[in-house]
C-alpha atoms as a PDB file:
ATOM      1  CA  UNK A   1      15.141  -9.197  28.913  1.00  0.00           C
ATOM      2  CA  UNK A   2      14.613 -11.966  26.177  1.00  0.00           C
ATOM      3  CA  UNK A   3      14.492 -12.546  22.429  1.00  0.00           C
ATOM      4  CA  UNK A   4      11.518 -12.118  20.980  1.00  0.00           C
ATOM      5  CA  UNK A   5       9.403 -14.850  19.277  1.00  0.00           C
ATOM      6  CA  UNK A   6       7.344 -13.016  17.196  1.00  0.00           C
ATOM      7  CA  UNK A   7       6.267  -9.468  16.906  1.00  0.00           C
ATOM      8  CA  UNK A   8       2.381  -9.264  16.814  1.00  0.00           C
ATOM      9  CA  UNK A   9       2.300  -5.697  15.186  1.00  0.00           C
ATOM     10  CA  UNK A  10       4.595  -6.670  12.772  1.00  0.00           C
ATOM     11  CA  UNK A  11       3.521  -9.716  11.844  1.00  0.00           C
ATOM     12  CA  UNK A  12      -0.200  -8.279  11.927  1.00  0.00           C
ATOM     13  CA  UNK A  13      -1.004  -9.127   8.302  1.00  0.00           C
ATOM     14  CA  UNK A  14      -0.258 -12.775   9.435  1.00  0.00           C
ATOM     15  CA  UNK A  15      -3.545 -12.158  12.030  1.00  0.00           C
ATOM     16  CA  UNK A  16      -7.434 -13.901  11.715  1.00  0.00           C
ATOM     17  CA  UNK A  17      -9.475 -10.740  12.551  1.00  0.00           C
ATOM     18  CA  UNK A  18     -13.116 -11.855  13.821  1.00  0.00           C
ATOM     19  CA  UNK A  19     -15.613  -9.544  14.283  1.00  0.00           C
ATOM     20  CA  UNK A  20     -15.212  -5.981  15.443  1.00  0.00           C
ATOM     21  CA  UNK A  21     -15.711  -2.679  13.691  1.00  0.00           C
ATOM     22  CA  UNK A  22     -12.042  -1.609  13.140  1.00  0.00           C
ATOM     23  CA  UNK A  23      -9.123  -3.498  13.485  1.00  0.00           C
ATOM     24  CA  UNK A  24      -5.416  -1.848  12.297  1.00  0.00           C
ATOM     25  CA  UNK A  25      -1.418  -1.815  12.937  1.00  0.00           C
ATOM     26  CA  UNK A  26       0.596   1.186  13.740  1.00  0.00           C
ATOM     27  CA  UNK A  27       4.049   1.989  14.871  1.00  0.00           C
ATOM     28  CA  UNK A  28       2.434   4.337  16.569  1.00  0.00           C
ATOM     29  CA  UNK A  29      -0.673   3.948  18.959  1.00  0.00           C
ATOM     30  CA  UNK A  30      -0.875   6.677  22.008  1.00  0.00           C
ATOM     31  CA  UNK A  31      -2.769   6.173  24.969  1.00  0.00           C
ATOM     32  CA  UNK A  32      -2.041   8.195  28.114  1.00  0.00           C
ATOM     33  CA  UNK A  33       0.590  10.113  25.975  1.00  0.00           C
ATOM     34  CA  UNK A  34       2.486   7.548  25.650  1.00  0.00           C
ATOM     35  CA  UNK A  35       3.768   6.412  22.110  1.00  0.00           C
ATOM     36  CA  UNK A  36       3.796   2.390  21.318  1.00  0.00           C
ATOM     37  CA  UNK A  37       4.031  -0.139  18.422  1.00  0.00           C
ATOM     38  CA  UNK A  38       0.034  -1.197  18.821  1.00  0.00           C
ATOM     39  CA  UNK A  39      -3.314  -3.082  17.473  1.00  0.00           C
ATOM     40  CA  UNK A  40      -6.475  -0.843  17.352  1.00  0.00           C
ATOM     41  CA  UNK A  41      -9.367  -3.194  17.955  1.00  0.00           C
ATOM     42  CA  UNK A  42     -12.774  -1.334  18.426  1.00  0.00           C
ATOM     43  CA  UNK A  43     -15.363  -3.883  19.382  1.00  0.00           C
ATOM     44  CA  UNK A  44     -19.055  -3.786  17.764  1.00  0.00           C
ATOM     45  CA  UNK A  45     -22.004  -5.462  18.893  1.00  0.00           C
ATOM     46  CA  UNK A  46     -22.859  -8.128  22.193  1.00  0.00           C
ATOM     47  CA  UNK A  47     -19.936 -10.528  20.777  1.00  0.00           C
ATOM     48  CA  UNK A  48     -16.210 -10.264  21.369  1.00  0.00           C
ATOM     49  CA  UNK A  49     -14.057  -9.483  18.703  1.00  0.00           C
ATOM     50  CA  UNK A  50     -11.304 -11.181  18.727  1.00  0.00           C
ATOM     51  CA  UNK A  51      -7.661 -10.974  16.610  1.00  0.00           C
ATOM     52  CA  UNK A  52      -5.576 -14.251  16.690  1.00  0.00           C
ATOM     53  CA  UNK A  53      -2.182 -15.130  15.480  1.00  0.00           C
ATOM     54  CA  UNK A  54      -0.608 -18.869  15.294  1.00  0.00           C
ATOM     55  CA  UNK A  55       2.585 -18.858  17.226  1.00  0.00           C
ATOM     56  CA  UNK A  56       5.335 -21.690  16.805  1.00  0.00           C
ATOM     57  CA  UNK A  57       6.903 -21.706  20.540  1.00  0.00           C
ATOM     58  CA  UNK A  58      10.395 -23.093  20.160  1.00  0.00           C
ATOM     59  CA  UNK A  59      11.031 -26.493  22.773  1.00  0.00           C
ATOM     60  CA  UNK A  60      12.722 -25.190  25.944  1.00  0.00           C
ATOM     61  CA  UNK A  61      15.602 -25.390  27.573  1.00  0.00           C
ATOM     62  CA  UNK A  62      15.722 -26.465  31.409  1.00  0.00           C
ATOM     63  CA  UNK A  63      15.311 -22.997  33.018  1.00  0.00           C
ATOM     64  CA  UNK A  64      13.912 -20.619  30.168  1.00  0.00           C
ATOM     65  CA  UNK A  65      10.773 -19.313  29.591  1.00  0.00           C
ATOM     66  CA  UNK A  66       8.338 -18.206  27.538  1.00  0.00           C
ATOM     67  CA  UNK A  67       6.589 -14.677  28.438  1.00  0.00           C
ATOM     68  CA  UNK A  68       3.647 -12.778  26.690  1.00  0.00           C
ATOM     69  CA  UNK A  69       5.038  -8.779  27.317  1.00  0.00           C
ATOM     70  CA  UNK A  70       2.269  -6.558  26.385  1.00  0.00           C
ATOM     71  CA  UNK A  71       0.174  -3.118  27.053  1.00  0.00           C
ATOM     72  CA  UNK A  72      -3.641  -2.240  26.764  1.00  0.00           C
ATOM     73  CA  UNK A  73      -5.238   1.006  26.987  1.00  0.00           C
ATOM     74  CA  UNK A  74      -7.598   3.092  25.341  1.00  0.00           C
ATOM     75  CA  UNK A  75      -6.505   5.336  22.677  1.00  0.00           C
ATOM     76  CA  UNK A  76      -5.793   8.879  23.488  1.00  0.00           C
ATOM     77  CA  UNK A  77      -8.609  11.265  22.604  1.00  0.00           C
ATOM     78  CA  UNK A  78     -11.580   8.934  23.291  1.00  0.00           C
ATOM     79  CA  UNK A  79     -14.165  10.914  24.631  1.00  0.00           C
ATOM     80  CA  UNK A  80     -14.702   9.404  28.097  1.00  0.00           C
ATOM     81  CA  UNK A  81     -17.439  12.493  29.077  1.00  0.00           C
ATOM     82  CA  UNK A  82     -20.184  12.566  26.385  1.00  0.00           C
ATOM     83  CA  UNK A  83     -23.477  12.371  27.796  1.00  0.00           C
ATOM     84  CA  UNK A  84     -25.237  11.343  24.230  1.00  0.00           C
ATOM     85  CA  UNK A  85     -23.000   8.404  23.987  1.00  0.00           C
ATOM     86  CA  UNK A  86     -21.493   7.540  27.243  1.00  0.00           C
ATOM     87  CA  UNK A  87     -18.187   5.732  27.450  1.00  0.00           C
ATOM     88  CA  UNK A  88     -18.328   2.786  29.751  1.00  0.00           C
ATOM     89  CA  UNK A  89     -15.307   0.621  29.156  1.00  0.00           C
ATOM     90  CA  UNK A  90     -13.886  -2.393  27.808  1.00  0.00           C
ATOM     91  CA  UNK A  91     -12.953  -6.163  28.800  1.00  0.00           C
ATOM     92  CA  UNK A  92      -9.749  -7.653  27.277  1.00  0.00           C
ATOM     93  CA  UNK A  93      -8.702 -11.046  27.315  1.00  0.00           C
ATOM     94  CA  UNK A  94      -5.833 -13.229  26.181  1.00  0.00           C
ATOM     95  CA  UNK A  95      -6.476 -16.908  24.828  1.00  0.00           C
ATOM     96  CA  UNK A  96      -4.162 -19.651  23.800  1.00  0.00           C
ATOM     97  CA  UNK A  97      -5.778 -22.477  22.343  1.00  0.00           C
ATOM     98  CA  UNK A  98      -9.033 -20.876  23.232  1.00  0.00           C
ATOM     99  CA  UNK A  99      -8.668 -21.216  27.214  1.00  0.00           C
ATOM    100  CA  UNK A 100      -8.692 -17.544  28.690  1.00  0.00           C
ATOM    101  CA  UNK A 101      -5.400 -16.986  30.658  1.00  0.00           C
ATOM    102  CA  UNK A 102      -6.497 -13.369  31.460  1.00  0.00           C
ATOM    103  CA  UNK A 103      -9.509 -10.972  31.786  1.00  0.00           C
ATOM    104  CA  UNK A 104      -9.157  -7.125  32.393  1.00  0.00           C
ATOM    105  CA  UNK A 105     -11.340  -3.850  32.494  1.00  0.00           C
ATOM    106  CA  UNK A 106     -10.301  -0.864  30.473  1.00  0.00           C
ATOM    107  CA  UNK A 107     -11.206   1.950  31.568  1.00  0.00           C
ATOM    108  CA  UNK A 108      -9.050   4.630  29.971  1.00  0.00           C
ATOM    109  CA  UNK A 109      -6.272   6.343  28.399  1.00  0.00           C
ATOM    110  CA  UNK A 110      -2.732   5.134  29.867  1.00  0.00           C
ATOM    111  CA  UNK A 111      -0.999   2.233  28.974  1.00  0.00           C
ATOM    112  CA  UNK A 112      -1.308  -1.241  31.473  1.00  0.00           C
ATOM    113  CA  UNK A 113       1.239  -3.538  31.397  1.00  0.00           C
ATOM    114  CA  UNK A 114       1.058  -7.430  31.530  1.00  0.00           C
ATOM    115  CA  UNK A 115       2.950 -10.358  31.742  1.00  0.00           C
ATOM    116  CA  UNK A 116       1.677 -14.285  30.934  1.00  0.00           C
ATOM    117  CA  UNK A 117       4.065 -17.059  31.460  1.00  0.00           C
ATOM    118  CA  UNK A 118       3.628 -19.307  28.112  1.00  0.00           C
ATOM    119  CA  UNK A 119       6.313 -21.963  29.153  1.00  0.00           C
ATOM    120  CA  UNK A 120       3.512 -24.965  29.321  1.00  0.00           C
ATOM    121  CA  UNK A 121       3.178 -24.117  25.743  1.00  0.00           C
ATOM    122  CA  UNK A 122       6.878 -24.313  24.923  1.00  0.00           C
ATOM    123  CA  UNK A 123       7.599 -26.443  21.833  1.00  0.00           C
ATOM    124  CA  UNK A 124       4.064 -26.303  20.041  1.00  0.00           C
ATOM    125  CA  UNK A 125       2.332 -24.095  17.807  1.00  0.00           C
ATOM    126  CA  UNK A 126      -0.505 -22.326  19.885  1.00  0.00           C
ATOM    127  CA  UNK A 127      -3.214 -19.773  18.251  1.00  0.00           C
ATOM    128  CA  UNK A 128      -3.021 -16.739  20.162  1.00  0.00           C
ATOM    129  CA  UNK A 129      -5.760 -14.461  20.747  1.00  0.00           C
ATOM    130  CA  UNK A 130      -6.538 -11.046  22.196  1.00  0.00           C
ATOM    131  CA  UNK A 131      -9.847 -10.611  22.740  1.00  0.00           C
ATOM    132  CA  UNK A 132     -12.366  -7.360  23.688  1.00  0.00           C
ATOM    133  CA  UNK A 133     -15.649  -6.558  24.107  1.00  0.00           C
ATOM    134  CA  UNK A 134     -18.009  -3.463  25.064  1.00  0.00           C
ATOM    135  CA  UNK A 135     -19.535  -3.734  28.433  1.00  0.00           C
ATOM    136  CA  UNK A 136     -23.036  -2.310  28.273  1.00  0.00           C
ATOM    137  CA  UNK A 137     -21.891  -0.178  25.176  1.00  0.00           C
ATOM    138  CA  UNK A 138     -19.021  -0.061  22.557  1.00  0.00           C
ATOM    139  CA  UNK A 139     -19.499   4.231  22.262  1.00  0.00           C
ATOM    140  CA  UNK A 140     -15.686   5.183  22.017  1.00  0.00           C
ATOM    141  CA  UNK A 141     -14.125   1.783  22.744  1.00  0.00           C
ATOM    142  CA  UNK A 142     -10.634   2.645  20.965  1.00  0.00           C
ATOM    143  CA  UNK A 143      -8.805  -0.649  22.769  1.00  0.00           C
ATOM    144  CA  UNK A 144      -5.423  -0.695  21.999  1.00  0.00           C
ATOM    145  CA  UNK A 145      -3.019  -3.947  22.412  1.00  0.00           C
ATOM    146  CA  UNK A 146       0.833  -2.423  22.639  1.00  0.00           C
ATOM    147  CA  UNK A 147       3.397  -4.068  22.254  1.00  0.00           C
ATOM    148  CA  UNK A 148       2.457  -7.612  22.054  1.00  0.00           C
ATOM    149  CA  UNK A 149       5.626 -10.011  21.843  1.00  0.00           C
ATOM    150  CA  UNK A 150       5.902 -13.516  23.174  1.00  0.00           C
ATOM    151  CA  UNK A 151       9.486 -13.364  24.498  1.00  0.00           C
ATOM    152  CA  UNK A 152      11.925 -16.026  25.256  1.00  0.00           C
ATOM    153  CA  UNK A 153      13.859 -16.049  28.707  1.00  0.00           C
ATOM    154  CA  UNK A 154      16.502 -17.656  30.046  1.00  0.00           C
ATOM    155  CA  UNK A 155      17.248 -16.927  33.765  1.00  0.00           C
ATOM    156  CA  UNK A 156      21.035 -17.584  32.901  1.00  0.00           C
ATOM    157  CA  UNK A 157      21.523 -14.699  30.909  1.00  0.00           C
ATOM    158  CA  UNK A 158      20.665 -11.477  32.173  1.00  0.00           C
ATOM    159  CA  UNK A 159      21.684  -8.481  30.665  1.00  0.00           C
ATOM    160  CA  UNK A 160      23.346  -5.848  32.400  1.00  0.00           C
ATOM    161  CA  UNK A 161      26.843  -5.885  34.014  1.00  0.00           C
ATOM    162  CA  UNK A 162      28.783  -8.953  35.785  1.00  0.00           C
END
């Protein structure tokens, strides 16, 4: 794997929180029954709510990389079948420097993993942002972000037996 850069649960009191209805850090966020280190960000509104983070990516060597490692899902117990308020989704995105590297629909509980290659990024400080917003409704849009962790790999040094 790699060393990680910087750990956006744990460093979520470091975070510019815009917009949204709810927006906390856990140890523990379950979606699909599945246990992660997480961000609940519940959208409100027509506008995306977005959490951001500025990142200091160290210079590279020739070879390594940077890579964003993280998880989305919706949190476990969302009720996906209420008639009165039906559940329709979310969009995520990731931003650096406010260009979108990635858009995704959420549709449910269960955990979907992501990679983004940072390395044209390497040696600056970027603002990092995940992003969500309801589609045609925000009615039990519990978005999660797991995981989240910039990670630095070198291609030299893999773990595992020689």
């Amino acid at each position: 794997m790699g060393a990680s850069i910087f750990d956006c649960v744990a460093q979520f009191a470091e975070a510019t929180v815009q917009g949204g209805l709810e927006t906390t850090a856990s140890d523990r966020q379950v979606s699909g029954g599945v246990a992660l280190p997480g961000i609940f960000h519940h959208p409100q509104g027509e506008d995306w709510a977005r959490l951001s983070y500025e990142v200091e990516l160290s210079p590279l060597s020739e070879g390594e990389r940077v890579v964003l490692l993280f998880a989305v899902g919706i949190r476990d117990g969302a009720r996906l079948d209420d008639p009165a308020a039906p559940f329709d989704g979310v969009t995520c995105a990731v931003e650096v420097n406010g260009r979108r590297l990635l858009e995704a629909a959420v549709h449910g509980p269960g955990w979907r993993w992501y990679s983004l290659d940072l390395s044209r990024f390497g040696g600056r400080k970027v603002v990092l942002t995940f992003a969500v917003h309801g589609n045609d409704n925000t009615n039990y849009d519990w978005f999660f972000v797991g995981a989240a962790s910039p990670l630095s790999v070198d291609p030299d040094r893999r773990g595992g037996a020689a």
